[in-house]
PDB file of N, CA and C in Angstrom:
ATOM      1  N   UNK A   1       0.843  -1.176   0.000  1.00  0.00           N
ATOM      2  CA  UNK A   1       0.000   0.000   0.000  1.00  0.00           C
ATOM      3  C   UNK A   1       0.893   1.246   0.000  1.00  0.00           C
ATOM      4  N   UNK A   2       0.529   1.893  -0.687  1.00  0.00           N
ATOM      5  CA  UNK A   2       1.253   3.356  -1.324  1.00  0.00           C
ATOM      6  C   UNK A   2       1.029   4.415  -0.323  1.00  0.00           C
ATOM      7  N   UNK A   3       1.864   5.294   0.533  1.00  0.00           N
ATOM      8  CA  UNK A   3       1.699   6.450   1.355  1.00  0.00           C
ATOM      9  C   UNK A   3       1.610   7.118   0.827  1.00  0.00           C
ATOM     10  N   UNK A   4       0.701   7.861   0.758  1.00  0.00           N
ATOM     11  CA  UNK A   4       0.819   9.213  -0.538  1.00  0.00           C
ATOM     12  C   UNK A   4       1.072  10.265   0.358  1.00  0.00           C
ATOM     13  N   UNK A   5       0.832  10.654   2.089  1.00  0.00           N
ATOM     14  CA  UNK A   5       1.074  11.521   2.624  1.00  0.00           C
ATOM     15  C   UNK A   5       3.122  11.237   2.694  1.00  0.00           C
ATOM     16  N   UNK A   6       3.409  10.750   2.622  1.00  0.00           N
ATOM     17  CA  UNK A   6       4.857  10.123   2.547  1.00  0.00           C
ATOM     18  C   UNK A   6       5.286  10.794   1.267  1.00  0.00           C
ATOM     19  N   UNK A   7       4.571  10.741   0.248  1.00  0.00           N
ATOM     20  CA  UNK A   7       5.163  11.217  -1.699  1.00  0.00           C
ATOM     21  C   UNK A   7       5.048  12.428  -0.925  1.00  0.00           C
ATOM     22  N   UNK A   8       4.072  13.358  -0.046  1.00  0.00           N
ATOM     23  CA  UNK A   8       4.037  14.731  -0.344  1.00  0.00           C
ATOM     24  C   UNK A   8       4.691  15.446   0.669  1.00  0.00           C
ATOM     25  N   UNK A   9       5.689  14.533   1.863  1.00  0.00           N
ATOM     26  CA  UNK A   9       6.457  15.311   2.771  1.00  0.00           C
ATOM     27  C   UNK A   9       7.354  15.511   1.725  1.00  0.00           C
ATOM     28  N   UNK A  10       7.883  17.025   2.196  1.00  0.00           N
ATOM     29  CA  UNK A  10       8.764  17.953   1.919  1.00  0.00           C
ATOM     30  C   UNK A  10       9.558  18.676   2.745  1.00  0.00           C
ATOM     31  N   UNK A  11      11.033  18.327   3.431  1.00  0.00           N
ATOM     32  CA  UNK A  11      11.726  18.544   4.358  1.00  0.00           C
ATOM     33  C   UNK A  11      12.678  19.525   3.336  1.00  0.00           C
ATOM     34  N   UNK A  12      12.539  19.758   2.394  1.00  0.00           N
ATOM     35  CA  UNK A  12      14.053  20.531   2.103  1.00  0.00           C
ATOM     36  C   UNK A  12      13.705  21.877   2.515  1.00  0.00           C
ATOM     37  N   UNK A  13      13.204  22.608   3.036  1.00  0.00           N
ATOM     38  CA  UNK A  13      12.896  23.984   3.767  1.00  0.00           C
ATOM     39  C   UNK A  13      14.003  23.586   5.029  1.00  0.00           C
ATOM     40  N   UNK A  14      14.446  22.685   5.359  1.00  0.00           N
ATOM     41  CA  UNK A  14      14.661  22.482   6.849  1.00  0.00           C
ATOM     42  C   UNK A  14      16.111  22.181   6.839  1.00  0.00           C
ATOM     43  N   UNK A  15      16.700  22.223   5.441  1.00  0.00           N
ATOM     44  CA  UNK A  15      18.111  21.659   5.291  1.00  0.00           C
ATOM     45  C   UNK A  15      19.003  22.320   5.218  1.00  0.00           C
ATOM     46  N   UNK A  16      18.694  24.173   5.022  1.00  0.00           N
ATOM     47  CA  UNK A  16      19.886  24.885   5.980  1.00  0.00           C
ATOM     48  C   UNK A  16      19.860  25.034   7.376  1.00  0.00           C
ATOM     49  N   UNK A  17      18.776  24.533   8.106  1.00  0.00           N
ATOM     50  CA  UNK A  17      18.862  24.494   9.852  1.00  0.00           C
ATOM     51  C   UNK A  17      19.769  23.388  10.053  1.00  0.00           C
ATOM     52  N   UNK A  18      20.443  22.677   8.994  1.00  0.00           N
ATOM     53  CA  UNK A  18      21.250  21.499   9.283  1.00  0.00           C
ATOM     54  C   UNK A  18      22.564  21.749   9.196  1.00  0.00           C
ATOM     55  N   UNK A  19      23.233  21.281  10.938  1.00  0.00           N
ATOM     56  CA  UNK A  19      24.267  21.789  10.988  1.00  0.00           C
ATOM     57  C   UNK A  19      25.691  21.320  11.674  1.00  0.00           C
ATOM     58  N   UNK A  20      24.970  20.067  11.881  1.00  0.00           N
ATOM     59  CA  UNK A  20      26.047  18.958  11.884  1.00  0.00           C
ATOM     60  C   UNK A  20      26.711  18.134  10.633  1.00  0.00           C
ATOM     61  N   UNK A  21      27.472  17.622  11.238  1.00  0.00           N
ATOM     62  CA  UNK A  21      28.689  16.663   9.785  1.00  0.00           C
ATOM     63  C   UNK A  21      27.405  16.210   9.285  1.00  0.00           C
ATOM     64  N   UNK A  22      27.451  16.304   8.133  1.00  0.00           N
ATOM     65  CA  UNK A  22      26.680  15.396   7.428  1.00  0.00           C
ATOM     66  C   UNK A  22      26.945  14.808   6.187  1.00  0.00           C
ATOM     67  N   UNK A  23      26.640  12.989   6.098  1.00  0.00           N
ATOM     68  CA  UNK A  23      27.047  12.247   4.725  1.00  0.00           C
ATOM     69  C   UNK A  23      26.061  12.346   4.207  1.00  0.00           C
ATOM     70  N   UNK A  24      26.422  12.450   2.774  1.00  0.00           N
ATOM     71  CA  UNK A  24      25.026  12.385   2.110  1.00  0.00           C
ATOM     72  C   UNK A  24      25.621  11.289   1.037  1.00  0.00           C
ATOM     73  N   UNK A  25      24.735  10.262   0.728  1.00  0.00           N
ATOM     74  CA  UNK A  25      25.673   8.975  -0.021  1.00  0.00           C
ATOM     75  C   UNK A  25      24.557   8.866  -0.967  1.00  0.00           C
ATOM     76  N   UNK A  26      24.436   9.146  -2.600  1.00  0.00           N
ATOM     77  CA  UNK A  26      23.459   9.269  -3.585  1.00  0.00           C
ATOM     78  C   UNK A  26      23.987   8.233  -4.663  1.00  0.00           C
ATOM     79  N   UNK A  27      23.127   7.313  -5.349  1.00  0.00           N
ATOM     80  CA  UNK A  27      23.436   6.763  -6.543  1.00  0.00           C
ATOM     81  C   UNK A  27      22.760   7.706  -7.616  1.00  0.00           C
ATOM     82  N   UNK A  28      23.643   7.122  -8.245  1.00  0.00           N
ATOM     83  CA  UNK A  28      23.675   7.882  -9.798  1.00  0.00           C
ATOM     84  C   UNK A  28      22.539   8.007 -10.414  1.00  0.00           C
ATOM     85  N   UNK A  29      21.949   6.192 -10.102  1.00  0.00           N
ATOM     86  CA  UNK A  29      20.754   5.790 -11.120  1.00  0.00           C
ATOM     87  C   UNK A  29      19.778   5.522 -10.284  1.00  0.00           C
ATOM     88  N   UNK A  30      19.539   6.510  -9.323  1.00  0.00           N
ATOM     89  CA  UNK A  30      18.274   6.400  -8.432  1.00  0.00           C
ATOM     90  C   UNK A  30      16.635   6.997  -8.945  1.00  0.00           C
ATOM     91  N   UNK A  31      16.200   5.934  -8.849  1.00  0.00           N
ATOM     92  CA  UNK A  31      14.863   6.952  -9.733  1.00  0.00           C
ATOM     93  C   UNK A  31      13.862   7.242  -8.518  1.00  0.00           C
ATOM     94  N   UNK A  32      13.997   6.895  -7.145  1.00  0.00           N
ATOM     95  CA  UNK A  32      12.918   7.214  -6.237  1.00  0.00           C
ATOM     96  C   UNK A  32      13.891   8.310  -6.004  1.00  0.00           C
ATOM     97  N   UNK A  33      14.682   9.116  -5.495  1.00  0.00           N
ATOM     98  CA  UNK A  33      15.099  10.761  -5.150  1.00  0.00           C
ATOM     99  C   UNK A  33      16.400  10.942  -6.407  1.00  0.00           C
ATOM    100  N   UNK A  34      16.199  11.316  -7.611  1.00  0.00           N
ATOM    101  CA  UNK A  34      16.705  11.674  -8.622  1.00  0.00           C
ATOM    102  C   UNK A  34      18.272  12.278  -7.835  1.00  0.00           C
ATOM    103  N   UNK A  35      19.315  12.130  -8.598  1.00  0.00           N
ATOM    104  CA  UNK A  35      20.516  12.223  -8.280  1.00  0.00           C
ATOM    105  C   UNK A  35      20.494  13.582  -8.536  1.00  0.00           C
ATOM    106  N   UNK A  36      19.956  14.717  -9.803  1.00  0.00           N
ATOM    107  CA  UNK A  36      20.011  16.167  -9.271  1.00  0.00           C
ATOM    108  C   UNK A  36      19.377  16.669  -8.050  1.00  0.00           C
ATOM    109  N   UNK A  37      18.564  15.793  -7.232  1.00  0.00           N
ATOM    110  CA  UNK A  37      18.182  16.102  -6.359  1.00  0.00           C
ATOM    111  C   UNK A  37      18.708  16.326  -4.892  1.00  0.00           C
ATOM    112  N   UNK A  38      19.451  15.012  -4.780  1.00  0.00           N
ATOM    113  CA  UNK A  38      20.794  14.707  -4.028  1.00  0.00           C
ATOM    114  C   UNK A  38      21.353  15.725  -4.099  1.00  0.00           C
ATOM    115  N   UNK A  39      21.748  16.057  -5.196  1.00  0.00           N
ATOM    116  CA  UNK A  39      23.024  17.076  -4.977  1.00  0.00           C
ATOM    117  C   UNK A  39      22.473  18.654  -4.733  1.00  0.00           C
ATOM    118  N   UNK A  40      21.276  18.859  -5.084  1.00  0.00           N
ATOM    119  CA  UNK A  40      20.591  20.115  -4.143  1.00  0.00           C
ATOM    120  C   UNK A  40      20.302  19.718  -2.661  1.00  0.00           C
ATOM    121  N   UNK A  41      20.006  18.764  -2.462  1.00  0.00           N
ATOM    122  CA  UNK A  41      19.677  18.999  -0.901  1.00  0.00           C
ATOM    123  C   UNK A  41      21.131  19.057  -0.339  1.00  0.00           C
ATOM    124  N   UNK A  42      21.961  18.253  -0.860  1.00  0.00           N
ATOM    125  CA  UNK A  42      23.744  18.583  -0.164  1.00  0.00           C
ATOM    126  C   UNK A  42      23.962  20.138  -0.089  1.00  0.00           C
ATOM    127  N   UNK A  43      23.782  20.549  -1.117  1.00  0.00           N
ATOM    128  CA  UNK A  43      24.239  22.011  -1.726  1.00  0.00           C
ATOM    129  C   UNK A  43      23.362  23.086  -0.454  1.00  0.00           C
ATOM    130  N   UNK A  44      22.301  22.818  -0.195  1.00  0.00           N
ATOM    131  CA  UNK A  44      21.616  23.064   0.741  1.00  0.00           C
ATOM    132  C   UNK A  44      21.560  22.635   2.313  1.00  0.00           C
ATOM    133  N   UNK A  45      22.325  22.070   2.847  1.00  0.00           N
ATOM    134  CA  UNK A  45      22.956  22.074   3.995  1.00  0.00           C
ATOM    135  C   UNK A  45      23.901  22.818   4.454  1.00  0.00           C
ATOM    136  N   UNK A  46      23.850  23.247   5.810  1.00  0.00           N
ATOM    137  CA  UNK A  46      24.392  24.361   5.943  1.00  0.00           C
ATOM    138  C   UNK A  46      25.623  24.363   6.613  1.00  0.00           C
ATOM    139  N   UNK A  47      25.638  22.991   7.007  1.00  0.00           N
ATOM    140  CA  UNK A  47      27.294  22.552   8.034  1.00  0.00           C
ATOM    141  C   UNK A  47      28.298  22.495   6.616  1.00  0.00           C
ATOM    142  N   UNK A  48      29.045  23.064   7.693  1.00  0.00           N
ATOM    143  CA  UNK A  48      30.418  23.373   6.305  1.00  0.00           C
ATOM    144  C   UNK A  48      31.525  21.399   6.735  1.00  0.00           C
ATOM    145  N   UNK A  49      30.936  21.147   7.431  1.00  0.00           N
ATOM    146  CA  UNK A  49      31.545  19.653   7.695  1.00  0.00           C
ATOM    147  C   UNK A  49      30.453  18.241   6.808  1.00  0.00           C
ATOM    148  N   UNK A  50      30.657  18.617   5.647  1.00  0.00           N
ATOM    149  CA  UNK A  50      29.294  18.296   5.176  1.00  0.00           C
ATOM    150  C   UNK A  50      29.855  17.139   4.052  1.00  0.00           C
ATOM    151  N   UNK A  51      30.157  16.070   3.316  1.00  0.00           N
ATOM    152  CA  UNK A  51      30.634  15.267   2.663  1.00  0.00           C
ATOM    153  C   UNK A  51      29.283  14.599   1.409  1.00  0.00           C
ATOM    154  N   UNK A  52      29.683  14.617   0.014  1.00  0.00           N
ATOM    155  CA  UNK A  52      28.890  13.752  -1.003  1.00  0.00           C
ATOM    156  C   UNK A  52      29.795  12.827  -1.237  1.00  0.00           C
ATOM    157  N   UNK A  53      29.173  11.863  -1.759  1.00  0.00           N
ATOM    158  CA  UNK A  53      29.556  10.476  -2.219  1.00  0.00           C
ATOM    159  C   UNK A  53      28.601   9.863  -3.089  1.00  0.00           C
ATOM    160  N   UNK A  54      29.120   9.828  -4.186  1.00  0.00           N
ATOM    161  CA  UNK A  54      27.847   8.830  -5.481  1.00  0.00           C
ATOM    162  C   UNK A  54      28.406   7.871  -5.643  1.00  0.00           C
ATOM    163  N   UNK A  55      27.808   6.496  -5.967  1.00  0.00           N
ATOM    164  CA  UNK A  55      27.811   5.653  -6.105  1.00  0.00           C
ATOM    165  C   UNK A  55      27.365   5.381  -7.586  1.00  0.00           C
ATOM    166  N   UNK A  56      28.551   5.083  -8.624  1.00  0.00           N
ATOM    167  CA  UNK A  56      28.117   5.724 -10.022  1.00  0.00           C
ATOM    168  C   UNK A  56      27.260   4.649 -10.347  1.00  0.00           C
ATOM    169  N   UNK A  57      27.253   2.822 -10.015  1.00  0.00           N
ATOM    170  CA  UNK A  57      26.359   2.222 -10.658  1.00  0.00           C
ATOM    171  C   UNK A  57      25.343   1.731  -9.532  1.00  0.00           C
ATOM    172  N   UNK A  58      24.803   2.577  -8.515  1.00  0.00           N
ATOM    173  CA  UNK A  58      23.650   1.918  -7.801  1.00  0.00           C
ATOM    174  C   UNK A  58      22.297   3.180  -7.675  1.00  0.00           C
ATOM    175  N   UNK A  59      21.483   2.303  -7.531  1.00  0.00           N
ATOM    176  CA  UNK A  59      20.270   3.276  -7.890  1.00  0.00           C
ATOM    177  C   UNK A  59      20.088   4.107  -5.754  1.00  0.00           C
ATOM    178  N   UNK A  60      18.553   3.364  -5.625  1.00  0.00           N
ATOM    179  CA  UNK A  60      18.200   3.936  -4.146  1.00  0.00           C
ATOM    180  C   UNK A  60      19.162   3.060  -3.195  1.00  0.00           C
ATOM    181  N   UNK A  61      19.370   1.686  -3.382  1.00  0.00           N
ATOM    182  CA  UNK A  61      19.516   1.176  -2.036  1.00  0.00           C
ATOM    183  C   UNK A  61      21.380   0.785  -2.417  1.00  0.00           C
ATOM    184  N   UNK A  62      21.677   1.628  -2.096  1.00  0.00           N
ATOM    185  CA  UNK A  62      23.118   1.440  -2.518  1.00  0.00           C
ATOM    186  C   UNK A  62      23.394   0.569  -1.351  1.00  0.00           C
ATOM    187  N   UNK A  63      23.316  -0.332  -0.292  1.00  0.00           N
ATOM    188  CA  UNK A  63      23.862  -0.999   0.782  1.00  0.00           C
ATOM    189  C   UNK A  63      23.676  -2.084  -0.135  1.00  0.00           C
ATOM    190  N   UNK A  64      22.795  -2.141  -0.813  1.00  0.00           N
ATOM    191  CA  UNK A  64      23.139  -3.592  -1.875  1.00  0.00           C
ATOM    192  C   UNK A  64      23.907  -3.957  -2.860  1.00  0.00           C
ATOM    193  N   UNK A  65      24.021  -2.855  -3.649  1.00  0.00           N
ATOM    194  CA  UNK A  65      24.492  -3.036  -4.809  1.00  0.00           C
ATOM    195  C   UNK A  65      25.910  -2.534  -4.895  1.00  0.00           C
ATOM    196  N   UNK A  66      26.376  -1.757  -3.938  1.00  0.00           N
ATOM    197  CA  UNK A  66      27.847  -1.404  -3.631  1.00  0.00           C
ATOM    198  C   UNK A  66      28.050  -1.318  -2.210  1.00  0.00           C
ATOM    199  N   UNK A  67      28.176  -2.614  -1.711  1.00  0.00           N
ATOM    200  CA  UNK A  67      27.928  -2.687  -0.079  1.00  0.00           C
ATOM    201  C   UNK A  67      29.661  -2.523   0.625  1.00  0.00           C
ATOM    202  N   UNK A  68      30.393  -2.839  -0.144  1.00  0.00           N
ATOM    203  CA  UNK A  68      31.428  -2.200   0.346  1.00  0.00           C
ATOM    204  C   UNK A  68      31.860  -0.963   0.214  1.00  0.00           C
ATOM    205  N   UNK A  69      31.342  -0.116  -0.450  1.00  0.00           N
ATOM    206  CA  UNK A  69      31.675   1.325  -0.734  1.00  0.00           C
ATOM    207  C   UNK A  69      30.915   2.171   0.391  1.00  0.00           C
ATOM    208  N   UNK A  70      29.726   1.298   0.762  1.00  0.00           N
ATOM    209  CA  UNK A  70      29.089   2.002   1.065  1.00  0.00           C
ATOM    210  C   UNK A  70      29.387   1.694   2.782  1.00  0.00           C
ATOM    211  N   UNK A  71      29.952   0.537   3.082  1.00  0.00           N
ATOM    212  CA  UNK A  71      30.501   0.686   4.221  1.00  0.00           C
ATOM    213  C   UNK A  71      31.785   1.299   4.986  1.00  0.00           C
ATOM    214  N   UNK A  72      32.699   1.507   3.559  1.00  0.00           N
ATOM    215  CA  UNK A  72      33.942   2.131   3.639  1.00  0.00           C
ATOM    216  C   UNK A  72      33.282   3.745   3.763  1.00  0.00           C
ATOM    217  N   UNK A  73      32.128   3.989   3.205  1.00  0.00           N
ATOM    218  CA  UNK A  73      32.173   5.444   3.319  1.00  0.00           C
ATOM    219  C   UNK A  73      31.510   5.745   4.985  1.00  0.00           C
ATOM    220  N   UNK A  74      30.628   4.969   5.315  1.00  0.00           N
ATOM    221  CA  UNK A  74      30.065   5.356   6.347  1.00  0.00           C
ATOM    222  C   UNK A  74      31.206   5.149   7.670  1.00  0.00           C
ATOM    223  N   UNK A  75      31.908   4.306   7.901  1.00  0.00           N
ATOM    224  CA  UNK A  75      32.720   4.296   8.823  1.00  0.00           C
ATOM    225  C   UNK A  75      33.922   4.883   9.028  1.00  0.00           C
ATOM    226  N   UNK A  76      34.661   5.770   7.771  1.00  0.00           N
ATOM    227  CA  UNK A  76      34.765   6.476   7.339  1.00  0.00           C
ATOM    228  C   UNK A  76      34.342   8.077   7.921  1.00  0.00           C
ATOM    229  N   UNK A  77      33.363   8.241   7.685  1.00  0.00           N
ATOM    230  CA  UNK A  77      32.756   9.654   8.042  1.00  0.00           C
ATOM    231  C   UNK A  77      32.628   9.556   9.725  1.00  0.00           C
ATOM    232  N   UNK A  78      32.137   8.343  10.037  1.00  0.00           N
ATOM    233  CA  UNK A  78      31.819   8.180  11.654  1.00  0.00           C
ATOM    234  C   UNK A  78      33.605   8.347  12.169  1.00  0.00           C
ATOM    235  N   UNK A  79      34.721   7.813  11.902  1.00  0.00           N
ATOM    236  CA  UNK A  79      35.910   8.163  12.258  1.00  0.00           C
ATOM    237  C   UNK A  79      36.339   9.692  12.330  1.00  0.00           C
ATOM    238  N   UNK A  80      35.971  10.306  11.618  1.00  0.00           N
ATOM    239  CA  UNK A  80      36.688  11.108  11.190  1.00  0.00           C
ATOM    240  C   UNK A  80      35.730  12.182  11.990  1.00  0.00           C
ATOM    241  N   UNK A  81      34.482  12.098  12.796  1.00  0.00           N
ATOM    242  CA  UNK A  81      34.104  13.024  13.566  1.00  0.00           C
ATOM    243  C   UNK A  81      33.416  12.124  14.684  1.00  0.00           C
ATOM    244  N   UNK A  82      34.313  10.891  14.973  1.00  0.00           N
ATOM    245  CA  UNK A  82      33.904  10.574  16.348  1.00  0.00           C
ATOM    246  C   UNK A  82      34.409  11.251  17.586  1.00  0.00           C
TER     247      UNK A  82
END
């Protein structure tokens, strides 16, 4: 069953109040949050400790389809501001 109140939240108003480290980890070929999209909501964060990472051949669920990249990046970012 389809959330449609879910399709119509809209948090990017709220993504320069964001102001901790933040990863943002986007595939290329994502068709549920489009990869120009990704890179506006990054662009739109306001912590200057702020990191992108694409994943050139995985769509939404990149923990599958590049599960080591995607663990090298996250533990990674958690090091580097633990």
């Amino acid at each position: 069953m389809k959330d449609e109140a879910f399709d119509k939240l809209d948090l990017s108003a709220d993504l320069p109040t964001i102001t901790l480290p933040t990863l943002v980890l986007h595939g290329k070929y994502d068709m549920s949050v489009p990869y120009p999209v990704g890179v506006s909501y990054y662009d739109n964060i306001s912590s200057t400790e702020k990191e992108i990472i694409s994943f050139e051949t995985s769509g939404h669920q990149l923990y599958q389809t590049e599960p080591d990249l995607f663990a090298t990046a996250v533990l990674n970012f958690i090091a580097l501001y633990k």
